[in-house]
Protein backbone atom coordinates (compact mmCIF):
# COMPACT_ATOMS: atom_id res chain seq x y z
CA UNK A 1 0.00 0.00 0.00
CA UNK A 2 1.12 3.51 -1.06
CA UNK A 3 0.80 5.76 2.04
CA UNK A 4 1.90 9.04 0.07
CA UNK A 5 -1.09 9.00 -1.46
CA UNK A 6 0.73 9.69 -4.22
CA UNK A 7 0.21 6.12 -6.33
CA UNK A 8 -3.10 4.19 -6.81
CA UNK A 9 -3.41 0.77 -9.02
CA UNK A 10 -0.81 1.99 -10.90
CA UNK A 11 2.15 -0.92 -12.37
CA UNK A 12 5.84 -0.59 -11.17
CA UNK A 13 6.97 0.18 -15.00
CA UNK A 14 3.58 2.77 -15.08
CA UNK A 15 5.22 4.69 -12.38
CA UNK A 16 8.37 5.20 -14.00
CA UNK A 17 7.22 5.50 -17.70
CA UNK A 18 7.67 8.75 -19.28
CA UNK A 19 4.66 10.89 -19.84
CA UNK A 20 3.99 14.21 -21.81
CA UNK A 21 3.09 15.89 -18.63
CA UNK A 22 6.49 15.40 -17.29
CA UNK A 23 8.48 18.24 -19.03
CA UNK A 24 5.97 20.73 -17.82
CA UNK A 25 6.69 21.47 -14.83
CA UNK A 26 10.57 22.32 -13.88
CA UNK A 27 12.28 20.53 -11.16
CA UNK A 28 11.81 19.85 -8.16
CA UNK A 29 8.89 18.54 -8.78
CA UNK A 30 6.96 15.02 -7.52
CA UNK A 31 4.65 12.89 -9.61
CA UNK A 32 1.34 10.80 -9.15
CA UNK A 33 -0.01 7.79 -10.98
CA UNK A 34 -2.73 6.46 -10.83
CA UNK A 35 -4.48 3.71 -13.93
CA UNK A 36 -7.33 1.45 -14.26
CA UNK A 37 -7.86 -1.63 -16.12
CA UNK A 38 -11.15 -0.76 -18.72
CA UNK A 39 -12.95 -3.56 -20.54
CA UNK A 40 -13.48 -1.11 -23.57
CA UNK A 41 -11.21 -0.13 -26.83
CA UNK A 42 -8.50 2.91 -26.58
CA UNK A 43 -11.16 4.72 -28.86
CA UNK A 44 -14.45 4.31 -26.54
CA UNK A 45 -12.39 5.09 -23.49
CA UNK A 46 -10.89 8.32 -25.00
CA UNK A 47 -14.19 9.83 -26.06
CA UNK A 48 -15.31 9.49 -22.34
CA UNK A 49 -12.02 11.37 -21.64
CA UNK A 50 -12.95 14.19 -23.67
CA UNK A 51 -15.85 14.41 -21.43
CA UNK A 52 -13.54 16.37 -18.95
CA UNK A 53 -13.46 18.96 -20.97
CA UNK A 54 -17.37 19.81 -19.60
CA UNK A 55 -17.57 17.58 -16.60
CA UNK A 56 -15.58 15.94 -13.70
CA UNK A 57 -16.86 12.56 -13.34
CA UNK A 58 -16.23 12.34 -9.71
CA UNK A 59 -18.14 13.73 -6.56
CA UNK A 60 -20.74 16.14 -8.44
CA UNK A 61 -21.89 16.98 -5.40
CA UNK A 62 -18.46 17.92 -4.59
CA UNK A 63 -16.86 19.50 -7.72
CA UNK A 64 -19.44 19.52 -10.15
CA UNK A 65 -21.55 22.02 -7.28
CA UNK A 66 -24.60 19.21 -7.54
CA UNK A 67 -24.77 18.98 -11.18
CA UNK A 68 -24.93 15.27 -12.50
CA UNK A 69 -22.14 14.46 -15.24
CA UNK A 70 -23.36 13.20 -18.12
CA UNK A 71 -24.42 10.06 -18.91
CA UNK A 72 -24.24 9.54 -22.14
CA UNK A 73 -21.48 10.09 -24.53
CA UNK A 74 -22.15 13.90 -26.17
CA UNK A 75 -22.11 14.32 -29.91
CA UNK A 76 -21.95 17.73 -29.70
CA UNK A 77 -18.58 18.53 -27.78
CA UNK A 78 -16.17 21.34 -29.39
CA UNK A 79 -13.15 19.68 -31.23
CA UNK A 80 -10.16 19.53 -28.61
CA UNK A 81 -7.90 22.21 -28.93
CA UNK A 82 -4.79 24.56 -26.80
CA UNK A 83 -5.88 25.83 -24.27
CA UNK A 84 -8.99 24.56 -24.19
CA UNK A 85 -10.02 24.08 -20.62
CA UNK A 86 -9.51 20.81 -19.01
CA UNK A 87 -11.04 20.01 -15.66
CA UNK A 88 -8.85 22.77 -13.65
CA UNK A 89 -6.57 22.30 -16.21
CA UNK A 90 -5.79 23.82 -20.07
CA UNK A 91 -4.81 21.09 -22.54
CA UNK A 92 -1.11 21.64 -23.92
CA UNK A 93 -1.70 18.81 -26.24
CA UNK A 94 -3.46 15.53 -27.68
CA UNK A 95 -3.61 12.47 -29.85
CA UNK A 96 -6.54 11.24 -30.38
CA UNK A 97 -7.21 7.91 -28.92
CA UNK A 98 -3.67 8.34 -27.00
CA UNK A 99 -3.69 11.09 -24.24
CA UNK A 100 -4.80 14.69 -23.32
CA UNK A 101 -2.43 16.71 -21.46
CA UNK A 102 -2.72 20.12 -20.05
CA UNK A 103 -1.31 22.26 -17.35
CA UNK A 104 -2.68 24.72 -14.82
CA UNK A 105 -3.77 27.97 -15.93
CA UNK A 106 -1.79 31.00 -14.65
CA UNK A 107 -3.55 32.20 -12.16
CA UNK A 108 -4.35 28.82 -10.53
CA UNK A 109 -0.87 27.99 -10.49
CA UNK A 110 0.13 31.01 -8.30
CA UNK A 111 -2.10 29.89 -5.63
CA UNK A 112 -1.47 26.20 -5.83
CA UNK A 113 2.19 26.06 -8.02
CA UNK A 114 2.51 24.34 -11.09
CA UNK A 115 1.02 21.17 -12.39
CA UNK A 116 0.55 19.40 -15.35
CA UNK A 117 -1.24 16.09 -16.08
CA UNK A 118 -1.52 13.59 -18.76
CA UNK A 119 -4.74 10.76 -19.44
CA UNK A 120 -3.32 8.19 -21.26
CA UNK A 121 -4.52 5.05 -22.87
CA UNK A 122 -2.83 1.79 -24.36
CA UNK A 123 -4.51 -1.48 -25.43
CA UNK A 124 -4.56 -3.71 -22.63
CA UNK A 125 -5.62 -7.23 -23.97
CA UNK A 126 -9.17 -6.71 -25.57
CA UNK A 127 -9.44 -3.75 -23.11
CA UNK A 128 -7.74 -0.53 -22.39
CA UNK A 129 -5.67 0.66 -19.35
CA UNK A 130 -6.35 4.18 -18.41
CA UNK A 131 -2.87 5.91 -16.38
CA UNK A 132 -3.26 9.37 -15.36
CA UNK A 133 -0.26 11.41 -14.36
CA UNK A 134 -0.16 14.51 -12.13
CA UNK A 135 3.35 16.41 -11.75
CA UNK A 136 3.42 18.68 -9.23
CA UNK A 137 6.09 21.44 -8.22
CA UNK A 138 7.75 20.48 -5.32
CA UNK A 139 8.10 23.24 -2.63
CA UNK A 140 11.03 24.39 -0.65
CA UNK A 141 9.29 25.03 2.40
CA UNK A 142 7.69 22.45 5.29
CA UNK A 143 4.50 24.19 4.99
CA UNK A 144 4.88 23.89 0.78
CA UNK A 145 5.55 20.29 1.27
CA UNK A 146 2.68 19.38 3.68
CA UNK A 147 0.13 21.12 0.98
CA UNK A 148 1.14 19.27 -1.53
CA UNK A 149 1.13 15.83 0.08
CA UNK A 150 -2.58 17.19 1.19
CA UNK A 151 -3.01 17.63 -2.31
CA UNK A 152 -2.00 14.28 -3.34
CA UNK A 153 -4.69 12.40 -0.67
CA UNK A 154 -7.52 14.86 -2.02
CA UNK A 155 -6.56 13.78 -5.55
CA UNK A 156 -6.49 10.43 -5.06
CA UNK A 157 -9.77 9.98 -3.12
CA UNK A 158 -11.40 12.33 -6.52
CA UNK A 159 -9.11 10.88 -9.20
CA UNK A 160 -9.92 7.36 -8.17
CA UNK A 161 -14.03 7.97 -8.29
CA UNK A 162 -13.31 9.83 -11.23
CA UNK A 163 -11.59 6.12 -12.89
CA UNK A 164 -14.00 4.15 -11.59
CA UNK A 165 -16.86 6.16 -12.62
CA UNK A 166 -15.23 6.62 -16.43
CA UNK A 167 -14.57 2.63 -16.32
CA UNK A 168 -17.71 1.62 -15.16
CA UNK A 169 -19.39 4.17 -18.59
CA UNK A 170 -16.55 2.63 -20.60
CA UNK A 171 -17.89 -0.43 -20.38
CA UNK A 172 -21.64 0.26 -20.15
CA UNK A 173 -23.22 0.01 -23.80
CA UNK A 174 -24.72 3.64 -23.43
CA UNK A 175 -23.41 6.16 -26.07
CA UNK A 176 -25.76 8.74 -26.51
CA UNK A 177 -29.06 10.73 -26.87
């Protein structure tokens, strides 16, 4: 078990696999993996993904402010683009059926540092396996330090309904209105 909250069902050879999050945020910085196992395709997984772009899949009650994410795979989203936001994030770049990546936007950054992450998707058997990768900037200070592994436990406990919730759609025959 990972008590740093800063790995969750995430491989050995996931954790140190390279990432195009991870030259976005200058050293020091500290990274977080986390991946699910989805019985879907790359292609069905990723348009779920792109989902993030208008909801968080996670604790709507929480960070959604009681609205319900949708349930149905949207025709209708804008094409993915720079700075297009991301969750709290603005995407830095994409491959379609491969990854979204984006960073935090200025302002957010300031208040929290920097960070960048990266949703990435493979093949896995007849299936799919879904690693996200947060890099955060390390601080100097104790108090810096202590945030950030705060940080880490409040994104794992969101990231990881977040997986389950886009694994469980993934897999559900559901695609749209």
């Amino acid at each position: 078990m990972d008590w740093t909250g800063k790995v969750w069902g995430a491989t050995s050879a996931e954790q140190r696999a390279p990432y195009p999050c991870d030259g976005l945020v200058q050293d020091p910085a500290e990274g977080w993996t986390r991946a699910i196992e989805v019985a879907a395709p790359p292609e069905r997984v990723f348009r779920w993904i792109r989902q993030l772009t208008i909801a968080p899949y996670s604790y709507d009650w929480l960070d959604f402010r009681g609205r319900t994410s949708p349930h149905v795979l949207l025709s209708d989203l804008p094409e993915l683009a720079p700075r297009q936001p991301f969750l709290v994030f603005e995407i830095t770049s994409f491959e379609t059926d491969v990854h979204i990546t984006g960073v935090l936007p200025a302002a957010l950054a300031e208040r929290h540092g920097r960070m960048a992450v990266s949703y990435t998707l493979r093949p896995y058997g007849t299936g799919s396996r879904l690693v996200v990768k947060v890099v955060a900037q390390a601080g100097p200070t104790a108090g810096r330090r202590i945030r950030r592994r705060l940080l880490a436990w409040g994104d794992l406990v969101m990231m990881r309904k977040q997986l389950l919730t886009l694994k469980k759609l993934s897999e559900s025959r559901v695609d749209g209105p």
